[in-house]
PDB file of N, CA and C in Angstrom:
ATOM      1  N   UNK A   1      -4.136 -18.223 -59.519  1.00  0.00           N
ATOM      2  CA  UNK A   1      -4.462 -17.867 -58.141  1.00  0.00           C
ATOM      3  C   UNK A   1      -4.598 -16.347 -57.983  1.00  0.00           C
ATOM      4  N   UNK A   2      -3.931 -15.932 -58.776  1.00  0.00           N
ATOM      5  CA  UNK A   2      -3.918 -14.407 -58.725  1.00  0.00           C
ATOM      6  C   UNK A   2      -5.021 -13.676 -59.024  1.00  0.00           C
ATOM      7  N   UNK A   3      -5.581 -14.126 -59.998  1.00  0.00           N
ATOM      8  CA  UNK A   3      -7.358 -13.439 -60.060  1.00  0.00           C
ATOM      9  C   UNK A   3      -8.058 -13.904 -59.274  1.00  0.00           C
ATOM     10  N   UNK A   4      -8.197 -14.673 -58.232  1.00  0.00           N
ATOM     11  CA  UNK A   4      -8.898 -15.230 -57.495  1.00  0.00           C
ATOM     12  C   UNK A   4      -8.832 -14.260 -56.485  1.00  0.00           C
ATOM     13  N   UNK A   5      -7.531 -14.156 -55.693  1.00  0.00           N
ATOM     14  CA  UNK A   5      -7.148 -13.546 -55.092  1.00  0.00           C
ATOM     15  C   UNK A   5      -7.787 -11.829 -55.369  1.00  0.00           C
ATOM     16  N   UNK A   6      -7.634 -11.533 -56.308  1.00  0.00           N
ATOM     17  CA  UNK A   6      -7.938 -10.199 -56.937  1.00  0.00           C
ATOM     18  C   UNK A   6      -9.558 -10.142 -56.536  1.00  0.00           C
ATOM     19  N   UNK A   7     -10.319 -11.108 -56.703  1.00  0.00           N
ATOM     20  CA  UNK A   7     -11.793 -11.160 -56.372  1.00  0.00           C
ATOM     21  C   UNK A   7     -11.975 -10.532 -55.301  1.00  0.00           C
ATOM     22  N   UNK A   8     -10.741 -11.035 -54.227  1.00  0.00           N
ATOM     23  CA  UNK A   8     -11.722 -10.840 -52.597  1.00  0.00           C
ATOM     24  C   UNK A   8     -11.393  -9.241 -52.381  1.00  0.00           C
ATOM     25  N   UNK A   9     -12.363  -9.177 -51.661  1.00  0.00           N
ATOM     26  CA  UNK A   9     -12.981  -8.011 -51.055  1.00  0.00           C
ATOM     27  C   UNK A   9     -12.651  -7.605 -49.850  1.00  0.00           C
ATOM     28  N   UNK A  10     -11.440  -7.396 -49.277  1.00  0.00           N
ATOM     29  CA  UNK A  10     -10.992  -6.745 -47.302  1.00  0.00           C
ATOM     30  C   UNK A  10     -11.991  -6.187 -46.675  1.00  0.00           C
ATOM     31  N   UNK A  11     -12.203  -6.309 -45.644  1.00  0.00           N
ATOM     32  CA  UNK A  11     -13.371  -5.461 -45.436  1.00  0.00           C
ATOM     33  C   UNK A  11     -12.346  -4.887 -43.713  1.00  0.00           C
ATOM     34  N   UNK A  12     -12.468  -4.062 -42.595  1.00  0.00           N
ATOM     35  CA  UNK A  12     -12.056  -3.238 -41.883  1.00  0.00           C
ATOM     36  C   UNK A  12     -13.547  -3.409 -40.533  1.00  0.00           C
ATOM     37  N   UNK A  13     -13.293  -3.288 -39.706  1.00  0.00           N
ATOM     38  CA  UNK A  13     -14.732  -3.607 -38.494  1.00  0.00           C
ATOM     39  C   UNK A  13     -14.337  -3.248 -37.322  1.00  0.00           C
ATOM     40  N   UNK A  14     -15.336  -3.364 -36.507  1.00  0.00           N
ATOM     41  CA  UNK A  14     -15.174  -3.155 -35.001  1.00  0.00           C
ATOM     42  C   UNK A  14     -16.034  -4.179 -34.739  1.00  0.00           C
ATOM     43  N   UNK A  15     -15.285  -4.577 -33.661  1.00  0.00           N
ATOM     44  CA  UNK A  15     -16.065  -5.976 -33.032  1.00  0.00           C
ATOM     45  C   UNK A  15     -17.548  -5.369 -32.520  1.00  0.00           C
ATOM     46  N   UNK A  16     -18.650  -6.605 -32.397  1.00  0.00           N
ATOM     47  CA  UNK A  16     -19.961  -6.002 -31.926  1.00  0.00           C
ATOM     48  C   UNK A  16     -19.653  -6.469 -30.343  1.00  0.00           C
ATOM     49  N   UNK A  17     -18.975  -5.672 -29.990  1.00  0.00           N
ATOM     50  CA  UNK A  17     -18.730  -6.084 -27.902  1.00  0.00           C
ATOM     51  C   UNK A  17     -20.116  -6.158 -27.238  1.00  0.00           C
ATOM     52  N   UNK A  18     -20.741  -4.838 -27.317  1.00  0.00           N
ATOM     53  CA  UNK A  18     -21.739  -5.346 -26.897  1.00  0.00           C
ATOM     54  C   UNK A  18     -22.954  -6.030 -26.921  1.00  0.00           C
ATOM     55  N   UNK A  19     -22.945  -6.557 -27.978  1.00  0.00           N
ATOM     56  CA  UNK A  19     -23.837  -7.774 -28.289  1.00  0.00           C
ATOM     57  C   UNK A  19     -23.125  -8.997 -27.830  1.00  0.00           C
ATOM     58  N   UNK A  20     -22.163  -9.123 -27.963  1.00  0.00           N
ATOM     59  CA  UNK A  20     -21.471 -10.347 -27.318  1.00  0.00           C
ATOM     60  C   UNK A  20     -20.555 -10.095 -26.382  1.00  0.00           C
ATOM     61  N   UNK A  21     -20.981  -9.429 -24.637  1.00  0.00           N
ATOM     62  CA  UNK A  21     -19.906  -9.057 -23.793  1.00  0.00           C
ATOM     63  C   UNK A  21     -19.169 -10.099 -22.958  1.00  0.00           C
ATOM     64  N   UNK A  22     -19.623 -11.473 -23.982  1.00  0.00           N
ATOM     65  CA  UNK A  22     -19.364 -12.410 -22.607  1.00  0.00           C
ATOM     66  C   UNK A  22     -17.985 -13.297 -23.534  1.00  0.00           C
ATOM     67  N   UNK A  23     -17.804 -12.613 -24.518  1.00  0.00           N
ATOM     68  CA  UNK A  23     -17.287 -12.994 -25.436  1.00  0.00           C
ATOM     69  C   UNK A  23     -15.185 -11.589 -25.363  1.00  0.00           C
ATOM     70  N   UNK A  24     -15.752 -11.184 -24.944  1.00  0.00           N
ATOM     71  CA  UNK A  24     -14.184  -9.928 -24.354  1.00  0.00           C
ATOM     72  C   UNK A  24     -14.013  -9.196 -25.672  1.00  0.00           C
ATOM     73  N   UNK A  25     -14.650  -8.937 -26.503  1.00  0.00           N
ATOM     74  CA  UNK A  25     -14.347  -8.558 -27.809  1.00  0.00           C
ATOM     75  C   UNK A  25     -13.929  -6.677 -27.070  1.00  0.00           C
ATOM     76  N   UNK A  26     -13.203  -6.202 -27.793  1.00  0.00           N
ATOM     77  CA  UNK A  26     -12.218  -4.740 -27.746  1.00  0.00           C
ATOM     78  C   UNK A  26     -13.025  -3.809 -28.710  1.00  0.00           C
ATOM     79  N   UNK A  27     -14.029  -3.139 -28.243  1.00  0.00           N
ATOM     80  CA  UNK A  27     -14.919  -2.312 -28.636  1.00  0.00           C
ATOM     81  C   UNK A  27     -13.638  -1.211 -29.869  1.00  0.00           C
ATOM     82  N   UNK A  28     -12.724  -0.766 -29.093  1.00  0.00           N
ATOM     83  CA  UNK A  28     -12.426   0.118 -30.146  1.00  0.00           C
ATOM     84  C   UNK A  28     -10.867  -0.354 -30.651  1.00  0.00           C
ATOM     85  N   UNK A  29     -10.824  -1.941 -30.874  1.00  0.00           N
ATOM     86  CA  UNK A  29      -9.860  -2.337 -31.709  1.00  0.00           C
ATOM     87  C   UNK A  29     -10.403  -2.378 -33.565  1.00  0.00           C
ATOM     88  N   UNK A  30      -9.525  -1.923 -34.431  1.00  0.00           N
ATOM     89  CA  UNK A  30     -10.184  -2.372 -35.923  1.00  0.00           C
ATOM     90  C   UNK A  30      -9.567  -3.842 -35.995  1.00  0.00           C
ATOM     91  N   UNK A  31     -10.299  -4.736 -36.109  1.00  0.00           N
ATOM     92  CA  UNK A  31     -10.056  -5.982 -37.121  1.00  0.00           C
ATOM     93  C   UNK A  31     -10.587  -6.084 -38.825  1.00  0.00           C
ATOM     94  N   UNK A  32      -9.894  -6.770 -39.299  1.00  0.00           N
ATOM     95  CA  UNK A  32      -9.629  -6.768 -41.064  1.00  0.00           C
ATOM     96  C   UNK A  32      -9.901  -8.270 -41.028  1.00  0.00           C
ATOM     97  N   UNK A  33     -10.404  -8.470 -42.052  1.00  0.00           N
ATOM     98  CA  UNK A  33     -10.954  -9.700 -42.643  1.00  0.00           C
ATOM     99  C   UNK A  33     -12.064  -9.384 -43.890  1.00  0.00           C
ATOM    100  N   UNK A  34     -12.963 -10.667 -44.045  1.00  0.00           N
ATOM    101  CA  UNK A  34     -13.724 -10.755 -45.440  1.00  0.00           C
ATOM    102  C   UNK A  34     -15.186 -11.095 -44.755  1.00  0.00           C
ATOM    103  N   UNK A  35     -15.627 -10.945 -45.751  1.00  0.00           N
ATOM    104  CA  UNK A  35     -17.679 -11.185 -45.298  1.00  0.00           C
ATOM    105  C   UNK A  35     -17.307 -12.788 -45.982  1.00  0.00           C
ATOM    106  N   UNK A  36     -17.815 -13.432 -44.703  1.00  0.00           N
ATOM    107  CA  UNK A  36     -17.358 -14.762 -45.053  1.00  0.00           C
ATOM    108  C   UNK A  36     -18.515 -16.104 -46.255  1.00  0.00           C
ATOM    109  N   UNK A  37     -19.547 -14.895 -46.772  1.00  0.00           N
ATOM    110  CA  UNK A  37     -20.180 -15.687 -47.794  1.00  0.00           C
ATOM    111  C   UNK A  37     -19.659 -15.117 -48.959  1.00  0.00           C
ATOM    112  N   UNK A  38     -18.787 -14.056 -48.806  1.00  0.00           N
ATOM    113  CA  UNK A  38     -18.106 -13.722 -50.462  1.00  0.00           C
ATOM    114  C   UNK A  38     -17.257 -14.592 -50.331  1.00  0.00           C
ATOM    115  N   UNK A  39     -16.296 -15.036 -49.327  1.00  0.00           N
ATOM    116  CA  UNK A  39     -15.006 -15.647 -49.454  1.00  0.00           C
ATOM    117  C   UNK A  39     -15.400 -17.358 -49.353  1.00  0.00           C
ATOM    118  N   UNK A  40     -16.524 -17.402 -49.224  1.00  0.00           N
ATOM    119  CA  UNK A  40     -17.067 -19.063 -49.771  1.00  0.00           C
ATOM    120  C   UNK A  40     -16.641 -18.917 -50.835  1.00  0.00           C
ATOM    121  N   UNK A  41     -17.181 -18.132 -51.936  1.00  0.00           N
ATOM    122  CA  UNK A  41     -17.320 -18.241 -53.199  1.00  0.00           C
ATOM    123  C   UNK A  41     -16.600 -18.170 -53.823  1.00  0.00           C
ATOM    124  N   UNK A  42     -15.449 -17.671 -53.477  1.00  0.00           N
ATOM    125  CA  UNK A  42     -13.975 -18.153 -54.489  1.00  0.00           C
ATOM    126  C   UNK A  42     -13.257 -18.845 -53.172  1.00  0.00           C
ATOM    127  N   UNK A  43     -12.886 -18.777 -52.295  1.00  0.00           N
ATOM    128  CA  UNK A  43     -12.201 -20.002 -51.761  1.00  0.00           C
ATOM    129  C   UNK A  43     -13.296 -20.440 -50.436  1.00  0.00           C
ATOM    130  N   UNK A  44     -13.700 -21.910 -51.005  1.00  0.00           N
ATOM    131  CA  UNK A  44     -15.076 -22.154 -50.031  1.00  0.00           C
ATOM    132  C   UNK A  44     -14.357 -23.279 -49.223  1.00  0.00           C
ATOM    133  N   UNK A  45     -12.994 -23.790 -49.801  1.00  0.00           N
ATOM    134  CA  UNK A  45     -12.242 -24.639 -48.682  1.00  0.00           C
ATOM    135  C   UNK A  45     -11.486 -23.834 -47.367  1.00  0.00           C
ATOM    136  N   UNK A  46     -11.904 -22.502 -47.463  1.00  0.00           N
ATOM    137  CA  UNK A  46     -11.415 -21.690 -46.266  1.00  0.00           C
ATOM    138  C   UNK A  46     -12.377 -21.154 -45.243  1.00  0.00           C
ATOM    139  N   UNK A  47     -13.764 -21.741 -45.607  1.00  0.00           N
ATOM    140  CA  UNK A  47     -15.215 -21.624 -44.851  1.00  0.00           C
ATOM    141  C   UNK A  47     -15.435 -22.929 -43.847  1.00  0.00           C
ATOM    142  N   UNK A  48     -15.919 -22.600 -42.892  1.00  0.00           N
ATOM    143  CA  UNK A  48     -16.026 -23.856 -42.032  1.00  0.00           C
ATOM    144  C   UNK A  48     -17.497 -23.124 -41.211  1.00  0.00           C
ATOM    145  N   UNK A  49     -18.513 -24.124 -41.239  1.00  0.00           N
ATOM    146  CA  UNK A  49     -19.768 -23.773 -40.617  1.00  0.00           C
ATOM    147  C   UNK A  49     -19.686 -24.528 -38.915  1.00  0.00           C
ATOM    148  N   UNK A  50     -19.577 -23.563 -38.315  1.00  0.00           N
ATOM    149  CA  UNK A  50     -19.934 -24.639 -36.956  1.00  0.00           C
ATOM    150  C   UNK A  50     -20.830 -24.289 -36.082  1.00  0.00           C
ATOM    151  N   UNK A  51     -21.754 -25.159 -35.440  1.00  0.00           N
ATOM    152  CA  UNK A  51     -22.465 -24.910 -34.376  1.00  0.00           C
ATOM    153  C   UNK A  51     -22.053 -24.904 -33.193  1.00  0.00           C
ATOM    154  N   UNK A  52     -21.797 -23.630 -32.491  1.00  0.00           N
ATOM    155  CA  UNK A  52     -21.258 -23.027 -30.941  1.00  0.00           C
ATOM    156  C   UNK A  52     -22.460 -22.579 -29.837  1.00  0.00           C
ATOM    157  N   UNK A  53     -22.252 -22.805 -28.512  1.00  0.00           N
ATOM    158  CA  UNK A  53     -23.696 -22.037 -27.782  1.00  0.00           C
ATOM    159  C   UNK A  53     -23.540 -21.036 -28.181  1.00  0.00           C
ATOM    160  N   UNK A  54     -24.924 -20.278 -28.538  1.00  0.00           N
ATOM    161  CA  UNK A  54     -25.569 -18.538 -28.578  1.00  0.00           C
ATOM    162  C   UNK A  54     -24.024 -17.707 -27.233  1.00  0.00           C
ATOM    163  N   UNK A  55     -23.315 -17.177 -27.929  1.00  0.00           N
ATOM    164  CA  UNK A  55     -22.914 -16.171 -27.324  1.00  0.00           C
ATOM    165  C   UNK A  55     -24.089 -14.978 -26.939  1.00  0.00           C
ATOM    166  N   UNK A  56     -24.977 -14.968 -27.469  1.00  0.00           N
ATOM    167  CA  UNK A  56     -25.574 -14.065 -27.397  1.00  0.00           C
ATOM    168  C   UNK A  56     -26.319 -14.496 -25.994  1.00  0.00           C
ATOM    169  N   UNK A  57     -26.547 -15.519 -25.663  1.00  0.00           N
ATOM    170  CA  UNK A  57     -27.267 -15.937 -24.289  1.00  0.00           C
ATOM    171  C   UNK A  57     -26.670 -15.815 -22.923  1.00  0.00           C
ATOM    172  N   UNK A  58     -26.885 -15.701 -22.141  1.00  0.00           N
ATOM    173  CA  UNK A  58     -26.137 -15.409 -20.975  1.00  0.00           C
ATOM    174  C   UNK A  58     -25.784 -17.206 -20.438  1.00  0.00           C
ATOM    175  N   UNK A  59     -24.439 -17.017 -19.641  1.00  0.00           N
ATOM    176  CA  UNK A  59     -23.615 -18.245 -19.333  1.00  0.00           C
ATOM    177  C   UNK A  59     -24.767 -19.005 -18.993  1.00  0.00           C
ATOM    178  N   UNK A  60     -25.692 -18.907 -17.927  1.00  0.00           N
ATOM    179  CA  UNK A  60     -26.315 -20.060 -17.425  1.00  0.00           C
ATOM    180  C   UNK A  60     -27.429 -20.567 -18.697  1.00  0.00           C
ATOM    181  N   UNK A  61     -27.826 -20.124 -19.769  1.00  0.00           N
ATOM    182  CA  UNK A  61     -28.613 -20.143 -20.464  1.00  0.00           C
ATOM    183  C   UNK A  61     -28.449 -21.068 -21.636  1.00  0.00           C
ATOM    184  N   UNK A  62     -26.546 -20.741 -21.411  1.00  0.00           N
ATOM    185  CA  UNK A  62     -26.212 -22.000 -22.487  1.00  0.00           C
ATOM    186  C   UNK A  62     -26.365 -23.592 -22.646  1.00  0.00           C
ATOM    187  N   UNK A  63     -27.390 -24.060 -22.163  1.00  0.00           N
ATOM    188  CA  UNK A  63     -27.232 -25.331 -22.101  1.00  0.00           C
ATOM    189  C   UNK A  63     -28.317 -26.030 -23.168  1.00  0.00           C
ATOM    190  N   UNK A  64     -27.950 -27.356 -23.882  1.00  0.00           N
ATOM    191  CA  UNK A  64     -28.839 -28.354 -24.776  1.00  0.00           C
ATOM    192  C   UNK A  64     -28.601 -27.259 -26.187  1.00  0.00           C
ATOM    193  N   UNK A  65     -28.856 -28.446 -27.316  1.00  0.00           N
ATOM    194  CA  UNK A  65     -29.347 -27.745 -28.318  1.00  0.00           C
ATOM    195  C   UNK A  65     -29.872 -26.274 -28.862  1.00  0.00           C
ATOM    196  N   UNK A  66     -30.815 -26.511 -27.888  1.00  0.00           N
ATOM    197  CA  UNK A  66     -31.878 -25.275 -28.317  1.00  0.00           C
ATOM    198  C   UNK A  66     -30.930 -24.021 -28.145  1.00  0.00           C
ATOM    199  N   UNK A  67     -29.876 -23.991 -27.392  1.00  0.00           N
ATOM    200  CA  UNK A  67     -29.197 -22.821 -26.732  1.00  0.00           C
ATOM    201  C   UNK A  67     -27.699 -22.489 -28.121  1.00  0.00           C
ATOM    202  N   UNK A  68     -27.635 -23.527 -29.308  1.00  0.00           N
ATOM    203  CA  UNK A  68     -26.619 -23.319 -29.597  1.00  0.00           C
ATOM    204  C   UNK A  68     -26.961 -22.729 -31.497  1.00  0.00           C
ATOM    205  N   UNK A  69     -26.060 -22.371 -31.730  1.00  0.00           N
ATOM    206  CA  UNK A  69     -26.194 -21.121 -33.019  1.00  0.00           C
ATOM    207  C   UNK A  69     -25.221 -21.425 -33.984  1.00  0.00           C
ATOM    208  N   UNK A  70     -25.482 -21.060 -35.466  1.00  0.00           N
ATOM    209  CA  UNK A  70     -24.300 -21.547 -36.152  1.00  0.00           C
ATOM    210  C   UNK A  70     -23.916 -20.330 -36.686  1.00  0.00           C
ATOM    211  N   UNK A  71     -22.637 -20.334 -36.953  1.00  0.00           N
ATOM    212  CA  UNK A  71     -21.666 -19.119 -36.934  1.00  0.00           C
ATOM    213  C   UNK A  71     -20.675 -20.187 -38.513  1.00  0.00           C
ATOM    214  N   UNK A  72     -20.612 -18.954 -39.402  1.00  0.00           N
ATOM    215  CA  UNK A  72     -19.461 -19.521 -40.252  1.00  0.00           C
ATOM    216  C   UNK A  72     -17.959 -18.717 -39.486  1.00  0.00           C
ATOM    217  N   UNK A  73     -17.055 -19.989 -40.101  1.00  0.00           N
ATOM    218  CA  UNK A  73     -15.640 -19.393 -39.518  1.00  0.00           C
ATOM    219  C   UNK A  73     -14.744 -19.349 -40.497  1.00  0.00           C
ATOM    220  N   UNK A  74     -13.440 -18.360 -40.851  1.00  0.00           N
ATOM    221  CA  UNK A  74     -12.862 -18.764 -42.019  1.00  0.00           C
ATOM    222  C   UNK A  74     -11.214 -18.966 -41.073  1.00  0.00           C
ATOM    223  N   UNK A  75     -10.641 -19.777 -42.078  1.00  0.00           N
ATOM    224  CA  UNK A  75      -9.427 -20.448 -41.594  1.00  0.00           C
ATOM    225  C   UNK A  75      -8.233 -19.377 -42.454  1.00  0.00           C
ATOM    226  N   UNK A  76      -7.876 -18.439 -41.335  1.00  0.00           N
ATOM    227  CA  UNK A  76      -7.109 -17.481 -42.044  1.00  0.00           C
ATOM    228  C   UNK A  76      -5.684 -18.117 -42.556  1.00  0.00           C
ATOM    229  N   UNK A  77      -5.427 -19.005 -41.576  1.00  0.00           N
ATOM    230  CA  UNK A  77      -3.984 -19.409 -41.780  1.00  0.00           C
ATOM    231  C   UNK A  77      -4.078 -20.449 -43.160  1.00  0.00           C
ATOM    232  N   UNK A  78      -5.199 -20.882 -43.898  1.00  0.00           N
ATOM    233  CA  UNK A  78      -4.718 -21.065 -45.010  1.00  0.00           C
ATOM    234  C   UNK A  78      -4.588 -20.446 -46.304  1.00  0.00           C
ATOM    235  N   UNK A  79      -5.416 -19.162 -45.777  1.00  0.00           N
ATOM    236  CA  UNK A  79      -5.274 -18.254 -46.893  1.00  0.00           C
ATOM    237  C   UNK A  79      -3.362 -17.914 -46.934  1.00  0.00           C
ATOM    238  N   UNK A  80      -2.872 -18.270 -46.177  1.00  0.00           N
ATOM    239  CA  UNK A  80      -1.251 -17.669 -46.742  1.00  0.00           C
ATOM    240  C   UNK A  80      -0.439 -18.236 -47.719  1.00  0.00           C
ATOM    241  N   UNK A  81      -0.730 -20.000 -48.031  1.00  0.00           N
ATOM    242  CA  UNK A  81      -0.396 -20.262 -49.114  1.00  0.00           C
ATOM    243  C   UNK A  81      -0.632 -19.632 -50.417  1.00  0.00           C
ATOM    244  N   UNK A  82      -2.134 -19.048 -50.065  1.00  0.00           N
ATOM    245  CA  UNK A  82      -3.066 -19.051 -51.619  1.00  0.00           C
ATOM    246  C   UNK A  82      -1.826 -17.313 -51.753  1.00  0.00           C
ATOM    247  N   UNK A  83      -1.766 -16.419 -50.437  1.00  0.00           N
ATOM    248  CA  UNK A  83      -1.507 -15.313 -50.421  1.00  0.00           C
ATOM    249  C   UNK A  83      -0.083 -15.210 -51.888  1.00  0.00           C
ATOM    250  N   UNK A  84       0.816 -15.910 -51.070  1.00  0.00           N
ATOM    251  CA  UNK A  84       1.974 -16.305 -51.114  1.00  0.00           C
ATOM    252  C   UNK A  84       2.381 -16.343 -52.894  1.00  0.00           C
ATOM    253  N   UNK A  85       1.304 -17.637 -53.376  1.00  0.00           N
ATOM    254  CA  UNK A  85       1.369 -18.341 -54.713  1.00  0.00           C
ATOM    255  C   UNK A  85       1.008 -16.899 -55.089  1.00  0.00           C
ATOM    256  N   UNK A  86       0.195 -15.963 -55.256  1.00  0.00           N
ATOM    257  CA  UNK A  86      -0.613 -14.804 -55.877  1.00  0.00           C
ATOM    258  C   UNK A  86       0.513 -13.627 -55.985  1.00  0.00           C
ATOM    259  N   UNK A  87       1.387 -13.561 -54.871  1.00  0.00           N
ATOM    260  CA  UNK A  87       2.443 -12.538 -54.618  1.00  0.00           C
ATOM    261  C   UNK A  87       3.542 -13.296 -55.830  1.00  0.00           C
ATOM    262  N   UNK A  88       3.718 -14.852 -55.922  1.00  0.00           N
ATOM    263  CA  UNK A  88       4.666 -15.098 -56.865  1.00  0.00           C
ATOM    264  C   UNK A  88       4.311 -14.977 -58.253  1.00  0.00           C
ATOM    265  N   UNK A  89       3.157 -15.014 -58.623  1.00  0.00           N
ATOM    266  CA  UNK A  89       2.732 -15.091 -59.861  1.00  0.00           C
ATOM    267  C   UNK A  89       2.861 -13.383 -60.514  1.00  0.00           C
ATOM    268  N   UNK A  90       2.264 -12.762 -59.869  1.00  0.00           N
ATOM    269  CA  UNK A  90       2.651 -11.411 -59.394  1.00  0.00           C
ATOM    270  C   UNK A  90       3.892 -10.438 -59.664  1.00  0.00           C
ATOM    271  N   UNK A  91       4.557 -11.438 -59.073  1.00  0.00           N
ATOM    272  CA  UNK A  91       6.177 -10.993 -59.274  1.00  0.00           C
ATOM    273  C   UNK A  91       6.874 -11.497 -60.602  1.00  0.00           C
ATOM    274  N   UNK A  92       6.465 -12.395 -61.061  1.00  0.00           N
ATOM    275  CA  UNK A  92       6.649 -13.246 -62.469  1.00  0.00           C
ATOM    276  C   UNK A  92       6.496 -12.023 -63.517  1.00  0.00           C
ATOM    277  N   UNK A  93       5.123 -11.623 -63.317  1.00  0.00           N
ATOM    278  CA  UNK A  93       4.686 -10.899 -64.366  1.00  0.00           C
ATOM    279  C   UNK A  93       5.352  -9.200 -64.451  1.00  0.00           C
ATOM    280  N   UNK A  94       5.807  -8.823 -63.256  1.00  0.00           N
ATOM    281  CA  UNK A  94       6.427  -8.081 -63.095  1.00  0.00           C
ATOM    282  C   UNK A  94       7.991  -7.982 -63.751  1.00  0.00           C
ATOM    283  N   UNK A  95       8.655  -9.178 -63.635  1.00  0.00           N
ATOM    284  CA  UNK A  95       9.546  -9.690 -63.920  1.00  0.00           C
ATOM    285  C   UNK A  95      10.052  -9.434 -65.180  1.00  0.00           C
ATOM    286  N   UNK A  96       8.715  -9.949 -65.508  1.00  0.00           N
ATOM    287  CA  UNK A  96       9.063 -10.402 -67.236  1.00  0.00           C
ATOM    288  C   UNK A  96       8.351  -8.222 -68.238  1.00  0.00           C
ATOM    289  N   UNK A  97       7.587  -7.506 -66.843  1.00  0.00           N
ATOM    290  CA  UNK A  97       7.355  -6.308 -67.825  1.00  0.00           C
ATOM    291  C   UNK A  97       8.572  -5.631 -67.612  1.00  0.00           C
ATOM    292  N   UNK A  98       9.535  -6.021 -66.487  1.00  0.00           N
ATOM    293  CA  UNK A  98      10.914  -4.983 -66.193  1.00  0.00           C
ATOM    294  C   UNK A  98      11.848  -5.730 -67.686  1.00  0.00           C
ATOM    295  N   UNK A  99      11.734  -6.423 -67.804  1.00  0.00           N
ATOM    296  CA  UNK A  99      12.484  -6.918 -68.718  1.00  0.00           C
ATOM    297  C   UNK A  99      12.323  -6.659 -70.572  1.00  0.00           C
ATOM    298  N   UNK A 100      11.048  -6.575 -70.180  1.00  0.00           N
ATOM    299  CA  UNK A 100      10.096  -6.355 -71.938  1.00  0.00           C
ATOM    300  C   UNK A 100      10.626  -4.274 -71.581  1.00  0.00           C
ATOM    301  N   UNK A 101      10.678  -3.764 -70.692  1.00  0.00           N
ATOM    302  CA  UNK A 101      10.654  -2.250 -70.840  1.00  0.00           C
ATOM    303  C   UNK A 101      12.514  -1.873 -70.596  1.00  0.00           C
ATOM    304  N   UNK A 102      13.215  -2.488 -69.956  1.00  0.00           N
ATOM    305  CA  UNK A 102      14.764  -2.711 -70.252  1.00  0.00           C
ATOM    306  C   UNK A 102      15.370  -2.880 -72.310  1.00  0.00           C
ATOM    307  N   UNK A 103      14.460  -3.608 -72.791  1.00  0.00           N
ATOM    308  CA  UNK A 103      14.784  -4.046 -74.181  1.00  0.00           C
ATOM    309  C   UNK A 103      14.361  -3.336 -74.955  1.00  0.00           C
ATOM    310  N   UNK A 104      12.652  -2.182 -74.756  1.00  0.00           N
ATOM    311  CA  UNK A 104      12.146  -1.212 -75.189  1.00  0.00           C
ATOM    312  C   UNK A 104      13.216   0.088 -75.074  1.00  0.00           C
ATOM    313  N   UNK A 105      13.862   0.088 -73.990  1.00  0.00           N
ATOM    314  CA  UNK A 105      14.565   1.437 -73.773  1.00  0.00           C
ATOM    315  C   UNK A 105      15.679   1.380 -74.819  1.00  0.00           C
ATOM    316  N   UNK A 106      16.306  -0.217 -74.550  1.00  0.00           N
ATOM    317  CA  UNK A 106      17.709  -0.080 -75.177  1.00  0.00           C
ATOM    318  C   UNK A 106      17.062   0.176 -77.139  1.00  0.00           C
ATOM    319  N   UNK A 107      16.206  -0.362 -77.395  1.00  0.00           N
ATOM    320  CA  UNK A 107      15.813   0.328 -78.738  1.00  0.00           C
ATOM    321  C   UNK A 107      15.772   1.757 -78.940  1.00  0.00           C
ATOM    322  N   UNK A 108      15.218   2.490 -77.794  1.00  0.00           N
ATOM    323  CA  UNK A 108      14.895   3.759 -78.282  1.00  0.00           C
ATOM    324  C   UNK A 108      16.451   4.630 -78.168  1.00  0.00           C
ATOM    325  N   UNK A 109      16.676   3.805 -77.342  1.00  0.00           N
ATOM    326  CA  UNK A 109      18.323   4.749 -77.205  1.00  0.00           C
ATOM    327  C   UNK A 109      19.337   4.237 -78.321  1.00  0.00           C
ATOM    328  N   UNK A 110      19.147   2.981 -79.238  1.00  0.00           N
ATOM    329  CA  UNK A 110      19.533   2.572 -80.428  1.00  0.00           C
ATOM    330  C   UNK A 110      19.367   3.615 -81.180  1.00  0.00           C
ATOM    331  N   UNK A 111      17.615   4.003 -81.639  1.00  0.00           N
ATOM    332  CA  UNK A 111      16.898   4.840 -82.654  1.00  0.00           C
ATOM    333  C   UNK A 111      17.451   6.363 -82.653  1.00  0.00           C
ATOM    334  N   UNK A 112      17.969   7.141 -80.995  1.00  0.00           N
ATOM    335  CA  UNK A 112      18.505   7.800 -80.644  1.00  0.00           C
ATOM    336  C   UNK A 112      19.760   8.216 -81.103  1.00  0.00           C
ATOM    337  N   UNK A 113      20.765   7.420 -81.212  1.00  0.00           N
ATOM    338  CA  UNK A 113      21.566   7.287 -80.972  1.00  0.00           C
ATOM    339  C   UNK A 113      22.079   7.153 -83.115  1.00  0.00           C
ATOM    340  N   UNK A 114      21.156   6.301 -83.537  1.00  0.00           N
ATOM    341  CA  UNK A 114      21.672   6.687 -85.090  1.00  0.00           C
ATOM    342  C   UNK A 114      21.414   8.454 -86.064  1.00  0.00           C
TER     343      UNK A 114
END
């Protein structure tokens, strides 16, 4: 999970408010997230395609088919398992180099020491 994880890409933004004002987006808040066709591609069970009315249309405009747009969405809250497993694997390997450089020292302070 951990190279997977290592793949994705954070990306940092400002909402587009005024393209979508009907939508309340916070012109000068930063939101963090991923470009959601990289994050298909290593986790594509966290992509969800849905068709919503055109925010971009004004309220009365939204009505029938013709008025509605597809938007991908990603499901952040399951990225915390994947987060989680990546932080443990992580820590494993960490684990085991504090331990391989604890057994390196006590040699050199052996070699030292004769």
């Amino acid at each position: 999970m951990l190279e997977k994880v290592m793949a994705l890409s954070p990306k940092s933004y400002n909402w587009r408010a005024a393209e979508f004002s009907d939508l309340a987006f916070d012109p000068n808040k930063k939101a963090f997230g991923f470009i959601v066709q990289e994050l298909n591609e290593i986790f594509p069970e966290l992509v969800y395609f849905n068709k919503i009315h055109d925010p971009k249309l004004k309220k009365e405009d939204r009505k029938g088919p013709l008025s509605e747009t597809e938007y991908y969405s990603v499901d952040y809250t399951g990225l915390i398992p994947i987060l989680t497993e990546a932080i443990q694997e992580q820590q494993t390997i960490i684990d085991s180099q504090e331990e391989r450089i604890a057994k390196l020292e006590s040699l050199v302070q052996q070699m030292l020491n004769k």
